[in-house]
Protein backbone atom coordinates (compact mmCIF):
# COMPACT_ATOMS: atom_id res chain seq x y z
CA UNK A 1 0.00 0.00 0.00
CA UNK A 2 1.39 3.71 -0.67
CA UNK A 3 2.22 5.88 2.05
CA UNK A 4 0.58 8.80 2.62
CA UNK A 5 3.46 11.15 1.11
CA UNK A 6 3.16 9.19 -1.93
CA UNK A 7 -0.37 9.33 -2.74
CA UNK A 8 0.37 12.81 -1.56
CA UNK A 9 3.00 13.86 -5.08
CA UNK A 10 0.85 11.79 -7.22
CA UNK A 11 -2.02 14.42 -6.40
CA UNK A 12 0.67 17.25 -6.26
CA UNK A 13 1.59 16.03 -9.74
CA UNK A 14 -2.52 16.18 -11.10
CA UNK A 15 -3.35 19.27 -9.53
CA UNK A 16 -0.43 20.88 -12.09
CA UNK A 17 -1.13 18.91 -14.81
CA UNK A 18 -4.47 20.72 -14.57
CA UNK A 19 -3.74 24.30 -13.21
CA UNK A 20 -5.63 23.43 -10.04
CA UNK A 21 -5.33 26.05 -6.88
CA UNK A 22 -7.26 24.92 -4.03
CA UNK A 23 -8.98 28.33 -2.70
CA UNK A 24 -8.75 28.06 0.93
CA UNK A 25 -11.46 28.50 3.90
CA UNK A 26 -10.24 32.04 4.53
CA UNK A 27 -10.68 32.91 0.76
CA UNK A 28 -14.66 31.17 0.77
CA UNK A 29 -15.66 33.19 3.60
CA UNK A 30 -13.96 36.61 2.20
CA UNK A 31 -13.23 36.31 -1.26
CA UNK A 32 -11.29 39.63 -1.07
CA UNK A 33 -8.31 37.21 -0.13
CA UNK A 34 -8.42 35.48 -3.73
CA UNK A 35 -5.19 37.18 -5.55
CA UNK A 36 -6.08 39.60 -7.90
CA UNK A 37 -4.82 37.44 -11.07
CA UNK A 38 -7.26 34.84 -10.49
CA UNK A 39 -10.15 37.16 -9.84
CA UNK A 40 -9.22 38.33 -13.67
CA UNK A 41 -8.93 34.86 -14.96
CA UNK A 42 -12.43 34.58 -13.69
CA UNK A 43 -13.98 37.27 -16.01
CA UNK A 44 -13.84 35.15 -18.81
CA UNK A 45 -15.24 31.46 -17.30
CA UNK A 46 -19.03 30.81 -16.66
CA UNK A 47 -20.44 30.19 -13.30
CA UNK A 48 -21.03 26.76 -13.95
CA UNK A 49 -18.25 26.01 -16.12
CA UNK A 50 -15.63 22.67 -15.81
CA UNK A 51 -12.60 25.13 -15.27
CA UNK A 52 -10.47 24.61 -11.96
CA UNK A 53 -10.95 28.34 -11.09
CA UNK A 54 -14.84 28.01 -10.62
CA UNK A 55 -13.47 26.16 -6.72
CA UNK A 56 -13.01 30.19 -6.11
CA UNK A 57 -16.46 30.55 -6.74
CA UNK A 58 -17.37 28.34 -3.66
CA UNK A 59 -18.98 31.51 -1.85
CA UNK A 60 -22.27 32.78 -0.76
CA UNK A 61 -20.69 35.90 -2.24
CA UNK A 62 -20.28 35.52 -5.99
CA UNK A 63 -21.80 38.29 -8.30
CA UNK A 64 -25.23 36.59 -9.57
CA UNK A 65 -24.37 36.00 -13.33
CA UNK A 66 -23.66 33.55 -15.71
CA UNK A 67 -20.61 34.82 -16.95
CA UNK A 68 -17.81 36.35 -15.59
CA UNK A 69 -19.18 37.25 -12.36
CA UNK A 70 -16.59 38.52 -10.21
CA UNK A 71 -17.46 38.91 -5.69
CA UNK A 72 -19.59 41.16 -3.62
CA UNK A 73 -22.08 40.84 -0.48
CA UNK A 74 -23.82 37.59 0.66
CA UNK A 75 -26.45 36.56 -1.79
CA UNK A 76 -29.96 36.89 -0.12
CA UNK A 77 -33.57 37.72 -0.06
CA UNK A 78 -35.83 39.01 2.29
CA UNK A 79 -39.36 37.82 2.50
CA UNK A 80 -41.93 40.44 2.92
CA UNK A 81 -44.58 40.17 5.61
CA UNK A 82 -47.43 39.75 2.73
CA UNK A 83 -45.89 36.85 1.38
CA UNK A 84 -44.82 35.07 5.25
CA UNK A 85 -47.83 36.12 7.28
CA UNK A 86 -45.28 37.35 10.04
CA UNK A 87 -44.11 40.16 12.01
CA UNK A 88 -40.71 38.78 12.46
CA UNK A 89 -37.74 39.96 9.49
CA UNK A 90 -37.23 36.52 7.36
CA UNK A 91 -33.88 36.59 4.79
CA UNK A 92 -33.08 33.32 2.88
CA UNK A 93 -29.80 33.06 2.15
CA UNK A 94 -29.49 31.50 -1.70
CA UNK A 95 -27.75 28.88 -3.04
CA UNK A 96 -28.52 29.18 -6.55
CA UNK A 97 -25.38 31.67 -7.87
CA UNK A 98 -23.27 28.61 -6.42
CA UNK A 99 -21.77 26.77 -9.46
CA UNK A 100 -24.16 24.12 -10.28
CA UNK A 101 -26.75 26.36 -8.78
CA UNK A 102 -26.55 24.88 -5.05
CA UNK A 103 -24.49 25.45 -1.94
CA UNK A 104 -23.71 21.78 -2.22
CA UNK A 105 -20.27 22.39 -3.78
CA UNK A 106 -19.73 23.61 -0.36
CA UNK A 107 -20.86 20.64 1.79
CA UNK A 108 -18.15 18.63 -0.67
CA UNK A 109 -15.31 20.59 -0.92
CA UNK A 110 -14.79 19.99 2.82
CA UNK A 111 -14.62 16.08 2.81
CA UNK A 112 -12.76 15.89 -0.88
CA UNK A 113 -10.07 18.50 -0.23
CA UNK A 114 -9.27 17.54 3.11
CA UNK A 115 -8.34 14.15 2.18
CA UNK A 116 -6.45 15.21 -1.22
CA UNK A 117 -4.57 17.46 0.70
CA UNK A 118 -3.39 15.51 3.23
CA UNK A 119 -2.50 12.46 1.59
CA UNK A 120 -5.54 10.03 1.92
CA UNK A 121 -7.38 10.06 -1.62
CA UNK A 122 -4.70 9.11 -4.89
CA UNK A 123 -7.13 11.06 -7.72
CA UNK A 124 -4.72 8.58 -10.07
CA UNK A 125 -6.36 5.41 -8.67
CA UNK A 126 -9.06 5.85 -7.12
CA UNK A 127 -12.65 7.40 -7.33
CA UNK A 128 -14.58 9.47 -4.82
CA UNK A 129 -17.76 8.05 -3.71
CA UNK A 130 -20.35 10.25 -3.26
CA UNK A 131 -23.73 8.48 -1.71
CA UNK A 132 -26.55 11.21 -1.55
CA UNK A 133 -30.29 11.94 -2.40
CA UNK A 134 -29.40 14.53 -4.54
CA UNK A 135 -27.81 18.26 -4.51
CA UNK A 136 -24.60 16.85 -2.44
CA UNK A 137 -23.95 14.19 -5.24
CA UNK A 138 -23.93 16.59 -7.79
CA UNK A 139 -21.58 19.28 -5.89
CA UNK A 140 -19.35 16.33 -5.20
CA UNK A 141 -19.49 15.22 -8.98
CA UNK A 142 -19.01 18.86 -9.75
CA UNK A 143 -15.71 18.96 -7.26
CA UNK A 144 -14.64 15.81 -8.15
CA UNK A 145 -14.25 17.19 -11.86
CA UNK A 146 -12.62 20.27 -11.02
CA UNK A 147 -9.87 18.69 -8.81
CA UNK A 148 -9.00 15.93 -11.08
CA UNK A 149 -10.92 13.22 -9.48
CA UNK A 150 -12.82 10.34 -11.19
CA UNK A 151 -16.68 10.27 -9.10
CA UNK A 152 -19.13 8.04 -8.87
CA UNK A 153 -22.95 9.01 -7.92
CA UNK A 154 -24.90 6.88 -5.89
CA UNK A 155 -28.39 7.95 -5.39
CA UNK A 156 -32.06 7.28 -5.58
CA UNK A 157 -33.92 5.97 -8.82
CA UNK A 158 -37.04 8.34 -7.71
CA UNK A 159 -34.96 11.52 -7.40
CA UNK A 160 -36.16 14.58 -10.29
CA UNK A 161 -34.77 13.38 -13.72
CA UNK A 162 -32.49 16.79 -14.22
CA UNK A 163 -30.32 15.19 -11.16
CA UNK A 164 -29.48 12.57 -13.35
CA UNK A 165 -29.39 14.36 -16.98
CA UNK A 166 -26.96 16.74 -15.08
CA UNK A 167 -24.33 13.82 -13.60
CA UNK A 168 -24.48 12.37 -17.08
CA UNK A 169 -23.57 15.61 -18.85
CA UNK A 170 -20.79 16.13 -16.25
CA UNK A 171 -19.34 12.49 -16.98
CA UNK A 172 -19.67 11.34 -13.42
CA UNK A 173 -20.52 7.05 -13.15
CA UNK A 174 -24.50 6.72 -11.99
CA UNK A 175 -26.18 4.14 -9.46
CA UNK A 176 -29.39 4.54 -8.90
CA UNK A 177 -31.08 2.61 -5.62
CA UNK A 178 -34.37 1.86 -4.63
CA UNK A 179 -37.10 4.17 -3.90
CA UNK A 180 -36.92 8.07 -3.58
CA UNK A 181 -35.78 10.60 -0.72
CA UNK A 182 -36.34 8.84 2.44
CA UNK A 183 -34.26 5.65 1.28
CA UNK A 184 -31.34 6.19 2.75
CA UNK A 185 -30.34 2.68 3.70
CA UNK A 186 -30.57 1.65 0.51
CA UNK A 187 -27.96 4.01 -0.41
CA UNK A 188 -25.55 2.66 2.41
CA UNK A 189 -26.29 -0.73 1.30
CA UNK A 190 -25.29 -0.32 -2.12
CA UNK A 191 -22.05 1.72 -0.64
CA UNK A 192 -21.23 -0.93 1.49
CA UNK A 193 -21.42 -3.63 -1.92
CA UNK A 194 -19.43 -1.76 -3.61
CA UNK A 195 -16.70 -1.36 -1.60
CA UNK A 196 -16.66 -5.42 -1.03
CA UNK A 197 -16.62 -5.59 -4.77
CA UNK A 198 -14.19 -2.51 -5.59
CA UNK A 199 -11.99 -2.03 -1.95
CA UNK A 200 -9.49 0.38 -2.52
CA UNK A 201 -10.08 1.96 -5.80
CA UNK A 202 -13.23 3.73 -3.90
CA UNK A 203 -12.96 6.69 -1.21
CA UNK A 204 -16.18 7.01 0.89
CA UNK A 205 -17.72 10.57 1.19
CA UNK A 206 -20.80 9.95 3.07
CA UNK A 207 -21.62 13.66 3.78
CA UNK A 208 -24.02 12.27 6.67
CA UNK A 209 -20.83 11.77 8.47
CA UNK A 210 -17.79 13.85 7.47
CA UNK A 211 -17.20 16.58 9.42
CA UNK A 212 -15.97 18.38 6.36
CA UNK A 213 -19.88 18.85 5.64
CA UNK A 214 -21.05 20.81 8.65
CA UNK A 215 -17.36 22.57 8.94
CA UNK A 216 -17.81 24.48 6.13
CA UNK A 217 -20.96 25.83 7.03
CA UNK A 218 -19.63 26.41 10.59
CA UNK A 219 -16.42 28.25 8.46
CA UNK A 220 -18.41 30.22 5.51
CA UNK A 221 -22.72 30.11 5.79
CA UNK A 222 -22.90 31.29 9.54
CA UNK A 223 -20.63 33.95 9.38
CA UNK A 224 -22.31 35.04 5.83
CA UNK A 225 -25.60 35.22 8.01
CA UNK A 226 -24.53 37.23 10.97
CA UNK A 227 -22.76 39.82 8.13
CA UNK A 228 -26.23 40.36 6.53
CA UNK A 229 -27.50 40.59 9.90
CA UNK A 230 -24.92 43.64 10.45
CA UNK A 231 -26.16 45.05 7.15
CA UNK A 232 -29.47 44.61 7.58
CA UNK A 233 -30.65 45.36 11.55
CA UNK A 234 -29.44 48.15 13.58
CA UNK A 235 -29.33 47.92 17.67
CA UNK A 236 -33.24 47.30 17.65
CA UNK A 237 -33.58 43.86 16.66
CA UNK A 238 -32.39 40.53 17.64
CA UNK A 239 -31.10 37.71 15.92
CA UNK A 240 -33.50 35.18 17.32
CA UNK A 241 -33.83 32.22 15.55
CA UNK A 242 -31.92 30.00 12.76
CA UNK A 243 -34.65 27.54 10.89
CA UNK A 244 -33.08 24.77 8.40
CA UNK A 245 -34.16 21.26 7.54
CA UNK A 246 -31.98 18.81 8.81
CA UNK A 247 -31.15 16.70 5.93
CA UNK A 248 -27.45 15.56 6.20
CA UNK A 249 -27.01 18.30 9.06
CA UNK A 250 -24.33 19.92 7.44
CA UNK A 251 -25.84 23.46 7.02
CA UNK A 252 -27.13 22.74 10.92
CA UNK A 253 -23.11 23.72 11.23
CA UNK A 254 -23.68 27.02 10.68
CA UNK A 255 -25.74 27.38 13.69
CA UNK A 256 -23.29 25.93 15.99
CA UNK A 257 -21.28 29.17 14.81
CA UNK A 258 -24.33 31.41 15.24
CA UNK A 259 -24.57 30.01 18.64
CA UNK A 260 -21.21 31.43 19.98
CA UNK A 261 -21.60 34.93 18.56
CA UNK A 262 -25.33 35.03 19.40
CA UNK A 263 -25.71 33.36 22.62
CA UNK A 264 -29.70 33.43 22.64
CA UNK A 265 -30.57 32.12 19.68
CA UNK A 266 -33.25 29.70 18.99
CA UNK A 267 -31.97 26.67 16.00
CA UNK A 268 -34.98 24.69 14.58
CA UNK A 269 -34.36 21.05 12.58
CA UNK A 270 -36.66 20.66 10.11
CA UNK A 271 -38.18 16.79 8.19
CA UNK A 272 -40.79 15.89 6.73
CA UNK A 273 -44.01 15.17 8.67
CA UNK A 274 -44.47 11.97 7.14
CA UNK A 275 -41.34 10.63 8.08
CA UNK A 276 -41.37 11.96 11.94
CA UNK A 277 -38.15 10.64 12.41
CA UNK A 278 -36.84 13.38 15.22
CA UNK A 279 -40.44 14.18 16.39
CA UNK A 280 -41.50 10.71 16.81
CA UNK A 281 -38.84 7.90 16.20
CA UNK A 282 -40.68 7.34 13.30
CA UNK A 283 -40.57 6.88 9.43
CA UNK A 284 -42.36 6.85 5.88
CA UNK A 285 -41.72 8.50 2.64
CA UNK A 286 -41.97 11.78 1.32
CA UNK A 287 -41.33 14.74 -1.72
CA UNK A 288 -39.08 17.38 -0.07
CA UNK A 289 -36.06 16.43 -2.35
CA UNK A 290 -32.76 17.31 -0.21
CA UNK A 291 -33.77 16.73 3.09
CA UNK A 292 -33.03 13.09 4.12
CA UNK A 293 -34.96 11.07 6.82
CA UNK A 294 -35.46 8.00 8.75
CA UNK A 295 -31.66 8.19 10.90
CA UNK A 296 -29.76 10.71 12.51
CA UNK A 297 -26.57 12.14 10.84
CA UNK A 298 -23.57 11.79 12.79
CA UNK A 299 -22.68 15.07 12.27
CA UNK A 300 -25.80 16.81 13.66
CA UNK A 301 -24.93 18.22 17.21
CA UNK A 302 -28.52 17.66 18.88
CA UNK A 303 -27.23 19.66 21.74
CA UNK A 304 -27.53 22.61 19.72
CA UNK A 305 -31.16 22.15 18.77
CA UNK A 306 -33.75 24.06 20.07
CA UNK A 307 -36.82 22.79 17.71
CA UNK A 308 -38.03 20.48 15.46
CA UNK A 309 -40.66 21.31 13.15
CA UNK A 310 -42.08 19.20 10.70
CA UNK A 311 -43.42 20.37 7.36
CA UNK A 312 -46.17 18.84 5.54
CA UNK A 313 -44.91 17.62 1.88
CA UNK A 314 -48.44 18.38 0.68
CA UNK A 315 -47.57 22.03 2.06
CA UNK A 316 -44.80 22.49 0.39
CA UNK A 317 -45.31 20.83 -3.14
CA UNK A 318 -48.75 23.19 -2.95
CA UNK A 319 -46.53 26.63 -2.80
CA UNK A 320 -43.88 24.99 -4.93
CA UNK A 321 -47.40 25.70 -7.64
CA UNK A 322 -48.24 28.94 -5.93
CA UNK A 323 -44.43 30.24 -6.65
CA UNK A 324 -43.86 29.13 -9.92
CA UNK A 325 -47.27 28.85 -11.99
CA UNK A 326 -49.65 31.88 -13.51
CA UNK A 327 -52.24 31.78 -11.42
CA UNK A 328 -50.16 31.60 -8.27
CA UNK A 329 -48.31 34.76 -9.59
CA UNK A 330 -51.81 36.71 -10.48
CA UNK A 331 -52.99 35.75 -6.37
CA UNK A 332 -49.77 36.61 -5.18
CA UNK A 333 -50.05 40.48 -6.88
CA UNK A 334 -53.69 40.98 -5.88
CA UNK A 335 -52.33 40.95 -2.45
CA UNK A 336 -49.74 43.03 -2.66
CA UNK A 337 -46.41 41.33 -3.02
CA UNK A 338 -44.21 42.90 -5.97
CA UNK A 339 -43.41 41.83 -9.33
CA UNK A 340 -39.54 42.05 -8.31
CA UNK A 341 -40.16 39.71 -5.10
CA UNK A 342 -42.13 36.85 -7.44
CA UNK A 343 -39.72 37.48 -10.02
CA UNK A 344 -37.33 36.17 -7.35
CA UNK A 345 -39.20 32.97 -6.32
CA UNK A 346 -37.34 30.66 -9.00
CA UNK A 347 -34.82 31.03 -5.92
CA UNK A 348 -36.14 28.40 -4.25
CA UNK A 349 -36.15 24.96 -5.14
CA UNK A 350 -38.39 22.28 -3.22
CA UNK A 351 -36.33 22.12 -0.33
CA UNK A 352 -36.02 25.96 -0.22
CA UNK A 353 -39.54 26.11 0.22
CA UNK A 354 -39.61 23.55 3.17
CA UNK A 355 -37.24 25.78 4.74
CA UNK A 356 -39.54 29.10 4.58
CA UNK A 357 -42.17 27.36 5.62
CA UNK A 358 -40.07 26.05 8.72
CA UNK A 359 -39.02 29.73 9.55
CA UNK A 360 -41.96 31.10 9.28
CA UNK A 361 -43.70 28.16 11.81
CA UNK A 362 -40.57 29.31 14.58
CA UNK A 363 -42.17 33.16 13.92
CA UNK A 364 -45.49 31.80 15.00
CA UNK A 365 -44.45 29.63 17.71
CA UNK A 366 -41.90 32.06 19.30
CA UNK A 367 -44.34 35.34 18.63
CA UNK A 368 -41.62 36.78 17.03
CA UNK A 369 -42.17 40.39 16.43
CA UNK A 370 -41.11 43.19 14.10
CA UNK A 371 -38.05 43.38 16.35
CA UNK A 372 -36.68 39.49 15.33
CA UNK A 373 -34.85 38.80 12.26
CA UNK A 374 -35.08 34.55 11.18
CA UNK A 375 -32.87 33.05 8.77
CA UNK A 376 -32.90 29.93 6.39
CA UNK A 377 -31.46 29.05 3.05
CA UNK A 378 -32.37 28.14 -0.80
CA UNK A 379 -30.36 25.24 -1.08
CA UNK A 380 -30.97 25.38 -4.76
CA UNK A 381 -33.42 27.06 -7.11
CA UNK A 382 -35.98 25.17 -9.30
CA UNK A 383 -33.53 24.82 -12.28
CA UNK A 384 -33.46 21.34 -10.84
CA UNK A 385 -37.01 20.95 -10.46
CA UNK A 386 -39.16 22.07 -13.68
CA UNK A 387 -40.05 17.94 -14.40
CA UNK A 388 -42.07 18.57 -10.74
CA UNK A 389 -44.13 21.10 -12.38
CA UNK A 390 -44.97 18.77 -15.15
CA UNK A 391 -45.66 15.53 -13.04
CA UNK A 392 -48.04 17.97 -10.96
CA UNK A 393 -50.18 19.24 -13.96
CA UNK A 394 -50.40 15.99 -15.36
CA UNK A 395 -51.39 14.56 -11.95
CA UNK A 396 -54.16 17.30 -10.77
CA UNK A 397 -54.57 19.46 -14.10
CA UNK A 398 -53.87 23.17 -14.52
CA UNK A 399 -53.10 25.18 -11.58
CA UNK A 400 -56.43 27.58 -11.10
CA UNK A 401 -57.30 30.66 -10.00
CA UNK A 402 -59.18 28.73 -7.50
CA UNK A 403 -56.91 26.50 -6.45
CA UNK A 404 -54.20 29.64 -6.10
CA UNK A 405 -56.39 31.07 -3.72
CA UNK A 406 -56.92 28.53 -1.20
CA UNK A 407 -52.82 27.97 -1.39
CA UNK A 408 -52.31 31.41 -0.60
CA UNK A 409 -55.07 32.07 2.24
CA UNK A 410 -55.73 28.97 3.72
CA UNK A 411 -52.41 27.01 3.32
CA UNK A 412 -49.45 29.68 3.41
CA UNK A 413 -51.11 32.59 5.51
CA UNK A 414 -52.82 29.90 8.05
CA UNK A 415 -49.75 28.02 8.79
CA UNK A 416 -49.90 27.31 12.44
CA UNK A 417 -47.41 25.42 14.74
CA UNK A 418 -48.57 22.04 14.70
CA UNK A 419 -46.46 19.30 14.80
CA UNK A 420 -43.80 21.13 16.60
CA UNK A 421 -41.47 20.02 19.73
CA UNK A 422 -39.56 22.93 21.83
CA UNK A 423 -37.24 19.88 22.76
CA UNK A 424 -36.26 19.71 26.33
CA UNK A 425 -32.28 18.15 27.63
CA UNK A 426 -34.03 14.23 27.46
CA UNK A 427 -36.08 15.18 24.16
CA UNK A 428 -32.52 16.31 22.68
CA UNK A 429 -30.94 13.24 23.88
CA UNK A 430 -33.44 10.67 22.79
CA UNK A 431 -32.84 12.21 19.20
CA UNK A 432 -29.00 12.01 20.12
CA UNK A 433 -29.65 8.07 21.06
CA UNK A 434 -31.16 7.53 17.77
CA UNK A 435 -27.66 7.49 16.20
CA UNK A 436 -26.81 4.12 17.65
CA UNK A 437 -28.84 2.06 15.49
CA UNK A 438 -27.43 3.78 11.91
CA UNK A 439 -23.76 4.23 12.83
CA UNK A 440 -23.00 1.87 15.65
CA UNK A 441 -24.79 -0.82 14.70
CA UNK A 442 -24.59 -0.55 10.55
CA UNK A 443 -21.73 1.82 10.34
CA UNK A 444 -18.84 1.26 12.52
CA UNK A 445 -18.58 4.42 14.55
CA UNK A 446 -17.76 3.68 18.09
CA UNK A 447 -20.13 4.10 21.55
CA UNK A 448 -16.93 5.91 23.07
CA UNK A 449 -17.82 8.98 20.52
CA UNK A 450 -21.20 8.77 20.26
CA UNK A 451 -20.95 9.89 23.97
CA UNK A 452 -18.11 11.95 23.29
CA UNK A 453 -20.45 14.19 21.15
CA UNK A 454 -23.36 14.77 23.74
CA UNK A 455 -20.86 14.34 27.63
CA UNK A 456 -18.11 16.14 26.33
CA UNK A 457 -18.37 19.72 26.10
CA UNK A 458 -15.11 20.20 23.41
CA UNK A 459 -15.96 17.80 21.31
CA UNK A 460 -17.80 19.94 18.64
CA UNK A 461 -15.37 22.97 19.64
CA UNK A 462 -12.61 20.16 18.57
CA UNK A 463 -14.06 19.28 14.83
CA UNK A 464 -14.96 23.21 14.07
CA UNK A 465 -11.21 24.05 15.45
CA UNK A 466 -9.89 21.82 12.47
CA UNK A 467 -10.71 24.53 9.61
CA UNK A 468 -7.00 26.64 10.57
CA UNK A 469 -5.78 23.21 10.43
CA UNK A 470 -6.76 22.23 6.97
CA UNK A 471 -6.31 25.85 5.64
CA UNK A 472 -2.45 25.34 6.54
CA UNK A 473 -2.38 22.30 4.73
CA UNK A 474 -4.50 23.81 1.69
CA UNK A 475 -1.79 26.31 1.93
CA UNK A 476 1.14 23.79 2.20
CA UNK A 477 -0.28 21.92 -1.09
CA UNK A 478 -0.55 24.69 -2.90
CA UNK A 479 3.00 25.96 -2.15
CA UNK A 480 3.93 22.24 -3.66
CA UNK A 481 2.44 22.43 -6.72
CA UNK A 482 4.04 25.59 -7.67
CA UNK A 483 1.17 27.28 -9.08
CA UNK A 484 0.38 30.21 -6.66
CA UNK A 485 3.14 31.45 -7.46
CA UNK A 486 2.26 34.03 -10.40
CA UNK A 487 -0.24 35.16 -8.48
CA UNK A 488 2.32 36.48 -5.57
């Protein structure tokens, strides 16, 4: 087997065979960093283009165009109160000016570059292995391409068919598994055949696990948050609550970091209510495409959770209509919400909407006023989901005037806070518990660290600390492969 430092010069030796600079945490989170010679090399490649200097484009902060874009302020939307039904200040953060039009290339640079950098993935022998129900499989494909790695996609055959159209175009290998977004299992079954069959040619990247995930939304989403929340609110409001669907947990990172620098702040989980998997140890299946189900993630710190709210799929596949089709426009004008705001809805994808709707159930719940500011994310925007729209005319006919209305007034102005839990020390540690039966008893982890992560009080502080860490070594590659320096 090849030591680490030799796996370590054969990537040395593809990243300049293909001109690639790893950007480094410092540089995502503050793109002023990025040396003036790339940020001109830049100006002539496409947002979502298979060029090695699109990994500088893994910020919430890039210019929102195609082409070209160079850096500015967090990308984001606020909601107004005739749209959310709520006192309380709601800003999405959006994922869709990412390259591949979702802040998944995020969640994967973390667990790729880590390992390329420090020796444990040869990109000359081996593929990365990206399991996923969608969105994180494509940023890892995406990644995978741009840092000289072969990738392999493993997700579900149900998932929307521009998922798959998209890893096709990009040249990534395909396996599809049983069933649709709450079928995780299947995916680690498949993930654990085919590393019997294929052993060491594969590299795991199970973002349900690697720290790398969360870390970089502890490292670049949570502080882009609290500086729109500097932009935004003077002295006379409060940063009172973070709402997100918990999914793989990785953007639940983010609000560890929130936590430190705003003490009082109330962090809400979000799945779908018909797979109650937090609320009620329980499962099922469901359409809110990106947000996982039926385990734990091993990287969600349930000490850090305030609420879980569950969101209808019915809910949110009604306003996904309401935000996208004619007659949900013509309701939405009638009652006063601006052309420029429903211009802007194609922000949000399906699991974008799950998210308002989970911010705007914490408003309700909490009473927040016109005093408390919320935040979520768009994970993606419905470039991924137009085949949605289609399956939903075909199955209930043309969205109507009728139909527009009762979405509007009696679905998203009447949401109320049912199926909510304010979870109490024992309700967070039942959830905690739940990780046994996924990663000790299917997945190897150890008991020692599953109660590492809820008795000791560093532990989290200990996988966050490891960003300065890797940006050294980021920094240490890229001194090795020569390439940085023309920019110096």
């Amino acid at each position: 087997m090849k030591s680490n430092e030799q796996v370590l010069k054969n990537t040395i030796q593809r990243c300049r065979d293909n001109n690639i600079i790893i950007p480094t945490y410092r540089q995502m989170a503050n793109p002023d960093l990025i040396p003036d010679g790339i940020r001109q090399e830049l100006k002539n490649i496409g947002l979502w283009d298979l060029n090695p200097r699109n990994l500088f484009r893994i910020t919430w902060k890039n210019e929102p165009v195609k082409q070209g874009g160079q850096f500015g302020a967090v990308n984001y939307v606020e909601l107004p109160k005739e749209l959310t039904g709520v006192k309380a200040r709601i800003f999405v953060l959006l994922g869709k000016y990412f390259p591949t039009g979702a802040h998944k290339v995020g969640a994967t640079f973390g667990p790729l570059v880590e390992k390329l950098v420090t020796g444990h993935f040869d990109p000359t022998t081996q593929k990365a292995l990206w399991p996923s129900t969608g969105n994180y499989c494509r940023g890892g494909a995406f990644n995978s391409y741009l840092l000289g790695c072969p990738s392999i996609g493993i997700l579900p055959e149900e998932m929307s068919q521009e998922r798959f159209d998209w890893l096709e175009d990009i040249g990534s290998e395909i396996i599809r598994t049983p069933g649709g977004e709450s079928n995780v299992k299947e995916i680690y079954d498949k993930v654990k055949e085919l590393v019997a069959e294929r052993g060491d040619e594969l590299v795991v990247l199970n973002q349900f696990a690697e720290i790398g995930n969360s870390l970089w939304h502890y490292a670049i989403t949570g502080p882009a948050m609290a500086e729109v929340f500097a932009a935004e609110c003077g002295t006379d409001y409060r940063f009172s609550a973070l709402f997100l669907t918990q999914g793989s947990a990785g953007t639940l990172g983010s609000g560890d970091y929130l936590k430190e620098v705003f003490p009082t702040i109330k962090v809400g989980a979000g799945e779908a209510l018909q797979c109650p998997t937090l609320l009620y140890n329980g499962f099922g299946a469901h359409r809110i495409e990106g947000i996982g189900d039926k385990h734990v993630p091993w990287i969600h710190n349930l000490r850090n959770t305030d609420m879980v709210v569950d969101i209808d799929d019915n809910e949110t596949m009604a306003f996904l209509r309401l935000f996208n089709e004619q007659e949900g426009h013509r309701i939405l004008i009638n009652n006063g919400i601006s052309t420029d705001v429903i211009k802007g809805l194609h922000h949000f994808g399906i699991s974008g909407i799950g998210n308002i709707i989970g911010a705007i159930k914490m408003a309700k719940y909490y009473e927040l006023n016109e005093h408390d500011v919320v935040f979520t994310v768009g994970t993606d925007s419905m470039e991924m989901y137009q085949s949605r729209l289609s399956e939903a005319k075909s199955e209930y006919g043309e969205y109507s005037s009728t139909q527009a209305a009762i979405d509007y007034h009696g679905r998203l102005l009447e949401l109320g806070i049912d199926s909510m839990l304010e979870t109490s020390y024992y309700d967070r540690k039942r959830m905690h518990n739940l990780k046994y039966f996924t990663w000790i008893e299917q997945q190897g982890k150890t008991v020692d660290e599953l109660n590492a992560q809820w008795y000791d009080d560093d532990y989290w502080k200990r996988q966050y600390a490891k960003v300065d860490e890797w940006d050294q070594a980021i920094e240490e590659f890229n001194e090795r492969t020569g390439l940085v320096k023309q920019y110096q």
